[in-house]
Every structure is written in C-alpha cells, then in structure tokens.
Protein backbone atom coordinates (compact mmCIF):
# COMPACT_ATOMS: atom_id res chain seq x y z
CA UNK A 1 -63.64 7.43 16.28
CA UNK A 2 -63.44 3.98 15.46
CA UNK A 3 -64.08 2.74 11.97
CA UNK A 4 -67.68 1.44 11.49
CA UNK A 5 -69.44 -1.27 9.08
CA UNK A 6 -70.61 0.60 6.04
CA UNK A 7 -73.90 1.58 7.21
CA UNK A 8 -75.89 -0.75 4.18
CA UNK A 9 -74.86 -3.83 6.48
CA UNK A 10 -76.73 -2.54 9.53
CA UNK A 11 -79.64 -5.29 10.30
CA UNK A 12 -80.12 -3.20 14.58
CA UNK A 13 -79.64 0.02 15.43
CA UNK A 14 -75.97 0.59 17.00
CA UNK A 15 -75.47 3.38 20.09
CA UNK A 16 -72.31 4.49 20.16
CA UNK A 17 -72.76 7.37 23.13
CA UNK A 18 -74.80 9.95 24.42
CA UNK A 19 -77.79 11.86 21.90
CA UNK A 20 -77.19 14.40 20.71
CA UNK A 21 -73.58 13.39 20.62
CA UNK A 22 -70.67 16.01 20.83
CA UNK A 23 -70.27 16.89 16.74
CA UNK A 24 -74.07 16.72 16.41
CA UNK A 25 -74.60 19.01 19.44
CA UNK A 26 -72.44 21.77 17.33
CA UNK A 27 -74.47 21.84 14.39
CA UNK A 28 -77.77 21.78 16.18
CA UNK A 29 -76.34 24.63 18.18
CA UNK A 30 -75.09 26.39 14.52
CA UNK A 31 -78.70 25.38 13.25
CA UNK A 32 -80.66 27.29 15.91
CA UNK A 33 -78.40 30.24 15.81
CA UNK A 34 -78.83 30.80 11.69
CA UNK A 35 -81.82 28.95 10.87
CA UNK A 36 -86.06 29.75 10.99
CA UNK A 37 -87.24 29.41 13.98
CA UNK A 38 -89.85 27.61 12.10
CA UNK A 39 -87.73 24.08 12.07
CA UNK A 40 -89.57 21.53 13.87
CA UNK A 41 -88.20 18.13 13.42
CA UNK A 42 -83.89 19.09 15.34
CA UNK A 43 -86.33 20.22 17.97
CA UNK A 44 -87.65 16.35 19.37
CA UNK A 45 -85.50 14.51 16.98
CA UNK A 46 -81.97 15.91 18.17
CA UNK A 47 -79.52 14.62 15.70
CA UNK A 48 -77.26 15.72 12.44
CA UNK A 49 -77.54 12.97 10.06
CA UNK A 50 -73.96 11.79 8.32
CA UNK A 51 -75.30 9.37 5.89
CA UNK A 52 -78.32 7.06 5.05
CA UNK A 53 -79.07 3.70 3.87
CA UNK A 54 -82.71 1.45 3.33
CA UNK A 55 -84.22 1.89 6.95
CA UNK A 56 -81.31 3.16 8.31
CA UNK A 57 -79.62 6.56 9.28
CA UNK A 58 -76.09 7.46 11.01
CA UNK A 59 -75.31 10.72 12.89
CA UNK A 60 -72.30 12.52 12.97
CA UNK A 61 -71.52 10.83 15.81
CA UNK A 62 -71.66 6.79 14.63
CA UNK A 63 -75.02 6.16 16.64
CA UNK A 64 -77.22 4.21 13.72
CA UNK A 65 -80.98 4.52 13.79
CA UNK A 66 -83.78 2.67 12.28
CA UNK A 67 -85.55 4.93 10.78
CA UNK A 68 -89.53 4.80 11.12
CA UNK A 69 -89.84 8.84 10.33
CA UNK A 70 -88.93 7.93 6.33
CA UNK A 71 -88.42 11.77 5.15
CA UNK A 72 -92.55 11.81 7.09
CA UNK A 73 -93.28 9.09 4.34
CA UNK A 74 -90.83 10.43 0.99
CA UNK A 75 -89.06 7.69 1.39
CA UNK A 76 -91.07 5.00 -0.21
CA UNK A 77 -88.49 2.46 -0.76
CA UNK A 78 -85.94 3.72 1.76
CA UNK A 79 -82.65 6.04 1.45
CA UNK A 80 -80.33 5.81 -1.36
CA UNK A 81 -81.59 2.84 -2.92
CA UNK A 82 -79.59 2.23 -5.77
CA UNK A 83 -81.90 1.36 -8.70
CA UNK A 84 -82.94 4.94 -8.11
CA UNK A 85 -79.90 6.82 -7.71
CA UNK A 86 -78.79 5.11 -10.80
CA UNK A 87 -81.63 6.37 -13.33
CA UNK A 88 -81.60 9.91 -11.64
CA UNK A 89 -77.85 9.68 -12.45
CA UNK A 90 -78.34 9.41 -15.58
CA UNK A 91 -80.86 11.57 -16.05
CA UNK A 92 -78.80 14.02 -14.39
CA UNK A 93 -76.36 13.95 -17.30
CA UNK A 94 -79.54 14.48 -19.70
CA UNK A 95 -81.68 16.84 -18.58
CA UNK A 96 -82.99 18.32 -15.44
CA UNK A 97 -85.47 20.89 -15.61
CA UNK A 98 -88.22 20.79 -18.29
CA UNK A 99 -90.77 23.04 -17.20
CA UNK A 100 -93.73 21.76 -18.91
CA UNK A 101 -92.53 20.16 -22.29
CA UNK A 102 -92.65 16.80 -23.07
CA UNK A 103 -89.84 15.16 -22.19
CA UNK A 104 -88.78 11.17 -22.49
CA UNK A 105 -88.58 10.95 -18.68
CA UNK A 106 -92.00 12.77 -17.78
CA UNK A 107 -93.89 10.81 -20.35
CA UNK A 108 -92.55 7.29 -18.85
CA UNK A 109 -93.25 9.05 -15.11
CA UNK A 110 -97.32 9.38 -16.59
CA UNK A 111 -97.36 6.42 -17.83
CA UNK A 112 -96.43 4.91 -14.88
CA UNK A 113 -98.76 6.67 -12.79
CA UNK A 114 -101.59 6.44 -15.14
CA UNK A 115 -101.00 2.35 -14.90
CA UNK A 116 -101.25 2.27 -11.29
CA UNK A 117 -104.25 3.37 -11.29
CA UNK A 118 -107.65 1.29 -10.93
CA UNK A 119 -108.46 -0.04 -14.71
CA UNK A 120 -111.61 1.52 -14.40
CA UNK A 121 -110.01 5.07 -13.87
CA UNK A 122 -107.28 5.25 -16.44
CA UNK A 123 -108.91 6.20 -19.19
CA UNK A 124 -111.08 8.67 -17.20
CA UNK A 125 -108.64 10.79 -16.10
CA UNK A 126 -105.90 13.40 -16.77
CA UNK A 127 -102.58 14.76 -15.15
CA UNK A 128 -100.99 18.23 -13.90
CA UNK A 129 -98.42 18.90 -12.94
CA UNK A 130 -97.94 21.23 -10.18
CA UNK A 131 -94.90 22.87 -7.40
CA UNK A 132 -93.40 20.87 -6.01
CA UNK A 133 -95.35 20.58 -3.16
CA UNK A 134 -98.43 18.53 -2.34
CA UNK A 135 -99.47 21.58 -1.13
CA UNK A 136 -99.11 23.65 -3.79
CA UNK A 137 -101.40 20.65 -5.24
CA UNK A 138 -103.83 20.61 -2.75
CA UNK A 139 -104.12 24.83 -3.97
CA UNK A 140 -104.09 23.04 -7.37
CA UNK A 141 -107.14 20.80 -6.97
CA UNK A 142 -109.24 23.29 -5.02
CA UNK A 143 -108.75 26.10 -8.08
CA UNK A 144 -109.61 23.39 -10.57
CA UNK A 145 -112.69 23.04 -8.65
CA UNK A 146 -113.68 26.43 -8.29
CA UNK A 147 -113.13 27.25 -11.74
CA UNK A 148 -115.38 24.16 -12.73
CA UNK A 149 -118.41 24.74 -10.50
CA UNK A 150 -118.22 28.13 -10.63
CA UNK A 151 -118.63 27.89 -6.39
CA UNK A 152 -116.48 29.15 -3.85
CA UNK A 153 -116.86 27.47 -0.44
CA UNK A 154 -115.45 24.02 0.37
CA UNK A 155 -115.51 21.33 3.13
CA UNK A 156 -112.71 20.12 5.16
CA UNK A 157 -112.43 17.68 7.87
CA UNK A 158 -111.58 18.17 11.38
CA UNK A 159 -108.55 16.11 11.83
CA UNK A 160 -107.66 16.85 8.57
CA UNK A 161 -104.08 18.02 6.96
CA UNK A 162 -103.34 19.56 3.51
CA UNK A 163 -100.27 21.54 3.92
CA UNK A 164 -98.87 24.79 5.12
CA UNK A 165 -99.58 26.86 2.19
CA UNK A 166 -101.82 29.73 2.81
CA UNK A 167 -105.17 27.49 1.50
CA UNK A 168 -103.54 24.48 2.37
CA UNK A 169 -103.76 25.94 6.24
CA UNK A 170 -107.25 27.09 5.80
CA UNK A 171 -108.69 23.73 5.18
CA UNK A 172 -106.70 22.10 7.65
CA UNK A 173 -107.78 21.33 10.73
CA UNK A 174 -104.72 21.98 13.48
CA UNK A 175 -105.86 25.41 15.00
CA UNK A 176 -102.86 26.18 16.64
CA UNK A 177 -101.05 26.48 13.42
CA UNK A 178 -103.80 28.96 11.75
CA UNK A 179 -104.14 31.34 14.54
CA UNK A 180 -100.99 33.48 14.28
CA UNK A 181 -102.12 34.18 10.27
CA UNK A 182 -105.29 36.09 10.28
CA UNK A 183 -107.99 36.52 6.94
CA UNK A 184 -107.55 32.98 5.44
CA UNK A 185 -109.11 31.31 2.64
CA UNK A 186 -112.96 32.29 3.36
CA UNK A 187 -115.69 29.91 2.79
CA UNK A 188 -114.00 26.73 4.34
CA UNK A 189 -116.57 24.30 6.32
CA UNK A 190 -115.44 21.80 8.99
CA UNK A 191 -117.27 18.48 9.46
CA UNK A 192 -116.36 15.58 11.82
CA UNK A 193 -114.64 12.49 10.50
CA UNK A 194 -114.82 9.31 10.81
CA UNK A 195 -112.96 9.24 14.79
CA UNK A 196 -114.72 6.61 16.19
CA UNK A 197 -112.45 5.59 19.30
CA UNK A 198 -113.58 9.41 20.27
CA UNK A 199 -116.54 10.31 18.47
CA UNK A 200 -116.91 13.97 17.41
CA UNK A 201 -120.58 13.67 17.65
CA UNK A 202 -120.25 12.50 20.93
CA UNK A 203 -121.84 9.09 20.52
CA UNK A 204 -120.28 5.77 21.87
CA UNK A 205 -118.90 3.54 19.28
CA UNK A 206 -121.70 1.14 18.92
CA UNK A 207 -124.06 4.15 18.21
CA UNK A 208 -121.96 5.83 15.99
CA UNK A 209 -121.95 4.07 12.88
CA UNK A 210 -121.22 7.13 10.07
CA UNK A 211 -123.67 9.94 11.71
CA UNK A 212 -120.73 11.70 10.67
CA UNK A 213 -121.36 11.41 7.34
CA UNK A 214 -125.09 11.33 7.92
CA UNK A 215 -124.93 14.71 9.24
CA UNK A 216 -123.03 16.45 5.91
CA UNK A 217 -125.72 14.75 4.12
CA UNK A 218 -128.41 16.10 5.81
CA UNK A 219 -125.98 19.64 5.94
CA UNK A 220 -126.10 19.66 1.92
CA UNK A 221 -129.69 18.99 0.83
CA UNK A 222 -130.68 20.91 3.94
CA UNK A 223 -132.22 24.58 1.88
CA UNK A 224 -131.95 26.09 5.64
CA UNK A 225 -128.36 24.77 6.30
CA UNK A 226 -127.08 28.26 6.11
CA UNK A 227 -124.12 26.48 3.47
CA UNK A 228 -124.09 26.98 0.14
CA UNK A 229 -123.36 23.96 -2.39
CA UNK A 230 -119.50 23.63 -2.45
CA UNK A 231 -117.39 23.62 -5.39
CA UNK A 232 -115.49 20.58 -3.49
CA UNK A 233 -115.32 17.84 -0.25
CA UNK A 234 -111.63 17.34 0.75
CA UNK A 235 -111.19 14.23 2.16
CA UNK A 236 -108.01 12.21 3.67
CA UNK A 237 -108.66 8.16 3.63
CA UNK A 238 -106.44 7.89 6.61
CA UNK A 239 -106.23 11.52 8.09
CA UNK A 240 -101.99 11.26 8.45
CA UNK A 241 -101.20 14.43 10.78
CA UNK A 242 -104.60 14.15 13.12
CA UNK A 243 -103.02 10.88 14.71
CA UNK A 244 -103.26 8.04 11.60
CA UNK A 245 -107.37 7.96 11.76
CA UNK A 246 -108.24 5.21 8.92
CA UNK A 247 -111.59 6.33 7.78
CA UNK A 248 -114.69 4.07 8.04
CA UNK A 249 -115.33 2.53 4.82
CA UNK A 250 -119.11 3.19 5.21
CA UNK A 251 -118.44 6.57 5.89
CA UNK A 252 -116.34 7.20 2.60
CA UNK A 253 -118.85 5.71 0.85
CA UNK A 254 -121.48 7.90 2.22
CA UNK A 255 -119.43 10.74 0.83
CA UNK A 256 -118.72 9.73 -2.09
CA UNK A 257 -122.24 9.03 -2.72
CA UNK A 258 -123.85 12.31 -1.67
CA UNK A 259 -120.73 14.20 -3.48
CA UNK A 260 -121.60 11.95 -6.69
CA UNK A 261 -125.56 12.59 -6.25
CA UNK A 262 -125.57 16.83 -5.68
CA UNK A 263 -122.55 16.81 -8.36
CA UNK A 264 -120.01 17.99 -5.51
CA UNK A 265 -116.42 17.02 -7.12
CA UNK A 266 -114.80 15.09 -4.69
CA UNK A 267 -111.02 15.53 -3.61
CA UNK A 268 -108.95 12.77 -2.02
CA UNK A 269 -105.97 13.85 -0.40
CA UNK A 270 -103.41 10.96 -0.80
CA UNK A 271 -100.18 13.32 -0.42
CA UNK A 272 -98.90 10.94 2.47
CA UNK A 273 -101.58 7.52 1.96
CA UNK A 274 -100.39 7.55 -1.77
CA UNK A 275 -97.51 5.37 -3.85
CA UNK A 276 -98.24 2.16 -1.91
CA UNK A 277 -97.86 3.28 1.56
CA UNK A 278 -101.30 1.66 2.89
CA UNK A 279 -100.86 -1.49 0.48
CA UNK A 280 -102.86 -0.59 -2.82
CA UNK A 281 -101.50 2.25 -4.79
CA UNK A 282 -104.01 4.89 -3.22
CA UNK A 283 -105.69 4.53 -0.16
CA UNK A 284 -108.78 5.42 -1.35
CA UNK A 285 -109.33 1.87 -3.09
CA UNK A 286 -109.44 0.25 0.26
CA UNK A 287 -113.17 2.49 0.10
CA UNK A 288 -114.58 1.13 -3.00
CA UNK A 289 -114.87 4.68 -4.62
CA UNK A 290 -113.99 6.32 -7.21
CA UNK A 291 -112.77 10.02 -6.86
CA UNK A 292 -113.15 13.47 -9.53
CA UNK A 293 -109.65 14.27 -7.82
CA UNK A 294 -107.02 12.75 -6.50
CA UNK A 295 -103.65 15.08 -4.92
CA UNK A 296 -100.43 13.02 -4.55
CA UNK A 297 -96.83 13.97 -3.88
CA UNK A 298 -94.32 12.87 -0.91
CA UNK A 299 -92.96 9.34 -2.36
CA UNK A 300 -93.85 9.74 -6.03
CA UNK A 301 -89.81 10.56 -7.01
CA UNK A 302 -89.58 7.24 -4.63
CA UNK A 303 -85.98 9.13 -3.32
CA UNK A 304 -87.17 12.69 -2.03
CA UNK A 305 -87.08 14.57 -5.49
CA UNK A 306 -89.57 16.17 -5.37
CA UNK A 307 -93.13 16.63 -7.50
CA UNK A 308 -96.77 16.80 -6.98
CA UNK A 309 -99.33 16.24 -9.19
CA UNK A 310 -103.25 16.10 -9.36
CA UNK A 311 -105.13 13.21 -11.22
CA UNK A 312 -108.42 14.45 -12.68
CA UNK A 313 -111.43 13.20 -14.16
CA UNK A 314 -110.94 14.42 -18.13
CA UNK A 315 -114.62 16.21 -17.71
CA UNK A 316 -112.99 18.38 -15.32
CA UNK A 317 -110.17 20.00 -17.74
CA UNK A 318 -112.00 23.57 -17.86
CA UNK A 319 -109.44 25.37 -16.83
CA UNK A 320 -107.26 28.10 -19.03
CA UNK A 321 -103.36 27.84 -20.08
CA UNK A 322 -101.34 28.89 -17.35
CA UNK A 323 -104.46 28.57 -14.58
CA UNK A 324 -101.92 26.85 -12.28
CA UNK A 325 -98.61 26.91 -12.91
CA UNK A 326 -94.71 26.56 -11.00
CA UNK A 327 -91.40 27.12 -12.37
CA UNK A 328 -90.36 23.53 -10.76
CA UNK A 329 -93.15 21.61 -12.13
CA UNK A 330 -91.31 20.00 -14.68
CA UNK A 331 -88.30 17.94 -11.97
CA UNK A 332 -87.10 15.21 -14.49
CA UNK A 333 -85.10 13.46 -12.27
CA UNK A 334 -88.44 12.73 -9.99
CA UNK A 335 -89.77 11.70 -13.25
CA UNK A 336 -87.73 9.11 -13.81
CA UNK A 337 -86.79 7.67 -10.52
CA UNK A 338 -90.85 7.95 -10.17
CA UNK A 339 -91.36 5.68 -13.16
CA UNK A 340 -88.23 3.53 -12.01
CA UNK A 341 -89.94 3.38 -8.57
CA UNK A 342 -92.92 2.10 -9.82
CA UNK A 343 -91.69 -0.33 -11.94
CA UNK A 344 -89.65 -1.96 -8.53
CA UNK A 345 -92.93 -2.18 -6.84
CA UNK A 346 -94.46 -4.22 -9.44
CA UNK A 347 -90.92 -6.43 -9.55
CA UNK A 348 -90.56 -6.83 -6.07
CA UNK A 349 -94.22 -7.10 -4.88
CA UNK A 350 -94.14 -4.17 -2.70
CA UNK A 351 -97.98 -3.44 -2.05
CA UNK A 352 -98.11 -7.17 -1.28
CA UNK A 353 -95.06 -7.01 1.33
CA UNK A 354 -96.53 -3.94 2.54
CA UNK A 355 -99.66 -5.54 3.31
CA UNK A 356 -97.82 -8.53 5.38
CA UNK A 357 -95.70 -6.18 7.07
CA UNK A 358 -98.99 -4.27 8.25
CA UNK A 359 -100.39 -7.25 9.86
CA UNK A 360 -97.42 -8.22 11.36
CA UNK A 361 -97.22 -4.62 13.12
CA UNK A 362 -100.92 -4.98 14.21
CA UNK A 363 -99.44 -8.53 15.54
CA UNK A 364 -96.64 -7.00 17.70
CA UNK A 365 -98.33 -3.64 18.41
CA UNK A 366 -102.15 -4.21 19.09
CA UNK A 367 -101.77 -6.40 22.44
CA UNK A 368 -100.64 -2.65 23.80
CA UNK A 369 -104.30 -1.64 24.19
CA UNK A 370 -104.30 -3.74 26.84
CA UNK A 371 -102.66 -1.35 28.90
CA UNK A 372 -104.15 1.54 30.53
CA UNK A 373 -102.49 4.68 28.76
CA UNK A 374 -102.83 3.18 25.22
CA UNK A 375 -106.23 4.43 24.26
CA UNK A 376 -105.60 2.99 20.55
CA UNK A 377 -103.47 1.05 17.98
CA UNK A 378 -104.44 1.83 14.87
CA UNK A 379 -102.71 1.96 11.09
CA UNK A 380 -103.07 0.19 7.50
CA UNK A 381 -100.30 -1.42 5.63
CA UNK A 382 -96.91 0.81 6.43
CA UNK A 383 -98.88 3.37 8.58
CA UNK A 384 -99.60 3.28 11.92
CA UNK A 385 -100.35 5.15 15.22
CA UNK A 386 -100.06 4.29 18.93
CA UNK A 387 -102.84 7.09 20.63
CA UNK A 388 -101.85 7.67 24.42
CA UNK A 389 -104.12 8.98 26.80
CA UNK A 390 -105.25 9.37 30.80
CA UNK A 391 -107.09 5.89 31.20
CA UNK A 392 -109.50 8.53 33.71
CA UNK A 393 -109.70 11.45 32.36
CA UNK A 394 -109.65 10.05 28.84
CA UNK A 395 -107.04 13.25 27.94
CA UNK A 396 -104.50 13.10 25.19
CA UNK A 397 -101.19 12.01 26.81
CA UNK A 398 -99.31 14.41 24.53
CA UNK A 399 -96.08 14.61 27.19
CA UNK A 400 -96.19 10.78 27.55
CA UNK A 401 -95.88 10.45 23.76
CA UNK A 402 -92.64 12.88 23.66
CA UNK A 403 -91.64 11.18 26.17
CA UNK A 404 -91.83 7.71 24.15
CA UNK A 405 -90.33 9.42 21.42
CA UNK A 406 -87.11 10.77 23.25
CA UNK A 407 -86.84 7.24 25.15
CA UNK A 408 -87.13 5.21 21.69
CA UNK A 409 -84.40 7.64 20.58
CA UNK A 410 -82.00 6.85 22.56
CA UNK A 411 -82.55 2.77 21.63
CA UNK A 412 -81.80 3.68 18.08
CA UNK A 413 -85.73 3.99 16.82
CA UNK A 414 -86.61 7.35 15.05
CA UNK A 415 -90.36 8.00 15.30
CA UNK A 416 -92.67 11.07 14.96
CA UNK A 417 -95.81 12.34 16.90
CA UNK A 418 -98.58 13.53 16.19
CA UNK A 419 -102.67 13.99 16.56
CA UNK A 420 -104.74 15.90 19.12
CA UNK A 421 -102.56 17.25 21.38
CA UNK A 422 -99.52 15.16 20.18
CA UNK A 423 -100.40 12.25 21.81
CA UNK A 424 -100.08 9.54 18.76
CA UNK A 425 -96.94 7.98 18.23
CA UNK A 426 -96.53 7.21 14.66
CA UNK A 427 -94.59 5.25 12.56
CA UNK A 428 -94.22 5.65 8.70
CA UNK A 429 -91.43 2.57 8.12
CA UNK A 430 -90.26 2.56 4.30
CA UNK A 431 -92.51 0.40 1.95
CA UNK A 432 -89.74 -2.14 1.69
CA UNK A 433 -88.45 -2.42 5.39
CA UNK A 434 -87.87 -5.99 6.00
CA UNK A 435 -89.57 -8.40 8.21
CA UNK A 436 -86.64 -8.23 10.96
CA UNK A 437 -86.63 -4.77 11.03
CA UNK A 438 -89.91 -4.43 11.68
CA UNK A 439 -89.73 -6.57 14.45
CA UNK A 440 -87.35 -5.36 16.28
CA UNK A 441 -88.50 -1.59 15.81
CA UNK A 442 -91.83 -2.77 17.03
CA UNK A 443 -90.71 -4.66 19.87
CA UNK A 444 -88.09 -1.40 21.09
CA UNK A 445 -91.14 0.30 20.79
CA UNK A 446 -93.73 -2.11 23.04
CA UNK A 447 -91.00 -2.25 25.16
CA UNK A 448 -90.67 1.38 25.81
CA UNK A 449 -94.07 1.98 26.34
CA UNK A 450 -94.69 -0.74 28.58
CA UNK A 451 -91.53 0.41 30.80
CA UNK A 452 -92.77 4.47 30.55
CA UNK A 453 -96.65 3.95 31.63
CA UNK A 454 -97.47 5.38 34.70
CA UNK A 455 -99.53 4.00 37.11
CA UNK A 456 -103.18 5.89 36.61
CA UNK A 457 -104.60 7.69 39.25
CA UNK A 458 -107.95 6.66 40.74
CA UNK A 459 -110.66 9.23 41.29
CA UNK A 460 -111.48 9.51 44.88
C-alpha cells in the first residue's frame, strides 16, 4: 500500500477502496468468531481502526474518516491530542491506581471540576467517586438517594438512557433492551418528556406547552395517584440515546420546582450532555436550575480514561464508609488529563467555539426539514440529531437512517443512530472540531440525505 500523509494533516476524509476493506474484513471476521455477541458498533460501523488523530480515524486499510461518533461523545477534544497524552505520560511514570487516597493528580482533577461549576453551586456541593462507568454512577446517585429519603421508588423518563447496568436498565427507557432480563429494579415510574415534535400526551405542539410536566405534578401531590413519594426524579437535559430530544426549558423548570417544593432530590443525568459538549459545562445550566445531583462520566479524562463521578449537594452526604465503592475509582491518569482537559477549555475557549460550531450546524443542517422524510433537526452546541420518518404515516424511518449511515460511510463520515426505532441520525463531533470540518461533514451529510429520500407515497 502506498505511503500516506501522517494522518494529523488530514483536513477531508480520503477513500482509498472498498468498506470494509480486505485487512479490515479479517479482523471483523476474527471479531465475530471470538468476541460477545453483544458488540454493537463492527455491526453498522464495519471497520478496524489503525490509528487516530483530532476528528479523524484511519482503518487498516488507508480509508480516513471524519469522525462524528467521538468514542459516542469520550472524546471531548478529539483523539490523541497531545497536551493530554503528555500529562497522562507522566503520570504514568508516577502513579496509576490510587483507589481512594488523596493523591496530587485527583485533588487538581476536583478542583477542576469543582471550578466549572456554576459559582452558586461550588460551595454547595461534594464529590464521589465511583466505577468507572457513568453507569455504575447513575447506581451511585440513585443509592445516595435512597439512603437519604429513606424511599424506594423513583421516576424515569420515557426516552430516557442511564446505562446498561442492571438499575441503570431499569430506569431506562429502550424496552427492547430490558425484556430478555426479567425482575429488575422494582419501583421505577415512567413519565413523558419533553418530545414535542411527537407529543407523548398526544397533543399538537401549540397545545402542548409542558403538560408533561404538568401531569407528574399533578401525579405527586395527587394522595390517590397510586405512587408513593420518590426518593428521586432522573432527568436527562437532552435525552442522548432517545434521538438527541433537548428538553423544554419550561418543562425542566417545572421539575425542578415541584422536586424542590415536595423535597424530591433531583438527579441530572449529564453522562453524555456533560464536559462542554452542549456549550456550558453541564447542560443543565441552559435550564436555569439548580440540581441535588448531578452524574457525569464519558469525556471527563478528555482522552477515553475512564472515571465517573457524582456531584452532590453537601446536605446529602448521609451515607456510610464504603456505601458505594469500585476497585477502579481512583484512575489517576483520568485525573490528570481531566484537570489538563479542563484547563484547555478555558485556554482555548472551547464552550464558546462549541457554541459557534452549533449554530453553524443548525445553519447547514436545518434547511433539511424542508424535505419530506426529515421529520426533525434538532441538537445544542456539539450535539445533534437528524429524525427520519414516513412524511404519511408519520413512522420512524429507522431503515432509511441505516441506510444514511452506511451511505455516509462510504464518503468518509462516521455517524451513529439512534431514537425510536433508530430513526435519528446523530452526530457527536469532538468539542474542538474545526469550522471546515464541520462543514464539510455537514454538507456529506445533507447531501446524502437529499440523494437517499424516497419519493413518499400518497394515500389513495
């Protein structure tokens, strides 16, 4: 094979042949014969990767992709960026694994985090440090709760995502995944979000308003509900998995409020909406609120080390030693490319770029409602979705987004899917992905879709 440009001076993705090409054919084929049948992303994304760089990616076989899938938003200021590799370098040659002592690099990492936060919070509120999963937080945050109240049931979302973990399933929405793993977490209650463009209540959008929210209110200081008061309300600002749904911010604030008022702790879940990716640290001060809990993980290392932690209001810390603990809670190299991380946002402006960059993809990808089979473009900051769907039936075009997916693919433009019936393509760019990128992911993208829609078919 010919020698190619290193791939850090790619500006456009480069196809070199077929996908999958011949060497990453083999391992795919090696991958399905030894590995879980549980892998998901091989399956629609059909590629080994060789090597990675910013916003781009190279297979084994020289094709180099722009990559809009970002680790499903780890990636916070792209692969291998050096700043990074260079302080978890050296804190390789350190220390590594620190349980939960005090270290130099976790205290900077807190610091860091704690300083992001809205002035108002940061003396309010404490840290933990959990798996290394924002699952295993999400558990985290709901036991905290529990143990606090002294309640057991909680309410979820439909739409909503908090991980694979046994409790992390059972207060997620997606069915499908649930069903094959009977006797869940008990006491979990469903309430519709904030969907407007397809209203669960089944109101039109200039009805709606937040009867959503309306109706938990009237659900919790209803003595006849059949629910008891919950030890917690999980909520995602921007539900991430369910098809990139930006709550409403009257309906967060409705929440908040009735949470605050029957002293419900509130939960946000900013696992993939955290570290900047909406442009403000969290998501949830787009809203205006301020939460008892907040669960973050994905980009906090800023590379893909990973931690999780929770962010607590102090009044909270009832809990006992060793109420939640994990043998990998203490990953000091995600400590200190975290704090490193942060401190390059700050340098570089990130939240601010993040924020331009959103409005330029709004720019290049909103004029695509104006064709039939996009039933919504929707997204804040560095995340957005492009919903698909039968312009007469009004059905989730689920095949129609694989099929943008595969065709985007072979352009050089990594993507994921997702919502009901995986009919959302999404795109979760890293924070920093420059202004020419972005424009010509976006407009391989329009293109595709434009070229793919089919012609809809009138009722007789």
């Amino acid at each position: 094979m010919t020698a190619q440009p290193a791939i850090r001076e790619f500006t456009a993705p480069f196809i070199a042949g077929p996908i999958p090409g011949p060497r990453s054919a083999e391992m795919l084929a090696r991958q399905q014969q030894r590995e879980s049948n549980a892998r998901t992303y091989p399956r629609n994304l059909p590629i080994a990767i060789d090597e990675a760089h910013g916003s781009f990616v190279r297979d084994m076989d020289g094709n180099v992709f722009i990559d809009f899938l970002a680790g499903a938003g780890v990636l916070s200021l792209g692969h291998n960026h050096p700043e990074l590799i260079g302080v978890a370098a050296e804190q390789l040659g350190r220390f590594t694994h620190g349980l939960d002592f005090p270290t130099p690099a976790k205290e900077a990492f807190i610091d860091a985090q704690l300083s992001m936060l809205p002035a108002a919070m940061r003396e309010k509120m404490k840290i933990h440090f959990c798996g290394p999963t924002g699952a295993n937080a999400v558990d985290a945050a709901i036991k905290l709760c529990k143990t606090v109240t002294g309640r057991g049931d909680i309410v979820s979302f439909q739409g909503g995502f908090h991980g694979s973990s046994a409790m992390g399933m059972a207060l997620t929405g997606l069915v499908q995944q649930k069903a094959p793993v009977p006797n869940g977490m008990p006491g979990v209650h469903f309430f519709p979000y904030s969907y407007c463009s397809r209203c669960p209540l089944g109101l039109s959008p200039d009805d709606c308003g937040a009867n959503c929210a309306a109706f938990l209110e009237n659900t919790l200081k209803d003595d006849l509900s059949g629910m008891a008061k919950p030890a917690a309300v999980i909520l995602e600002m921007v539900q991430g998995e369910g098809g990139v749904i930006p709550a409403t911010r009257e309906f967060v604030q409705r929440i908040r409020t009735v949470t605050r008022e029957l002293d419900i702790p509130l939960i946000v879940d900013e696992v993939q909406t955290g570290c900047g990716r909406t442009g403000t640290w969290f998501a949830f001060e787009h809203y205006g609120i301020e939460p008892d809990v907040i669960v973050a993980s994905k980009a906090l290392s800023g590379i893909g080390s990973p931690v999780a932690i929770i962010l607590y209001n102090r009044e909270l810390d009832k809990w006992a030693p060793g109420a939640h603990t994990g043998t990998f809670r203490g990953n000091q190299l995600a400590f200190a490319s975290g704090a490193e991380a942060v401190r390059i946002v700050r340098r570089d402006g990130i939240l601010q770029q993040v924020r331009e960059r959103g409005k330029q993809i709004e720019g290049l990808l909103k004029p695509l409602e104006e064709l039939p089979w996009v039933h919504e473009v929707r997204g804040r900051g560095m995340m957005w979705g492009i919903e698909l769907a039968d312009p007469v039936t009004g059905r989730p075009a689920g095949t129609l987004a694989r099929q943008v997916q595969e065709e985007v693919l072979q352009k050089g433009l990594i993507l994921e899917t997702g919502g009901r019936g995986g009919c959302v393509v999404r795109l979760l760019p890293p924070l920093n992905t420059s202004a020419e990128v972005v424009g010509t992911a976006c407009r391989i993208l329009a293109e595709t879709i434009s070229g793919l829609l089919p012609v809809p078919v009138q009722p007789e």
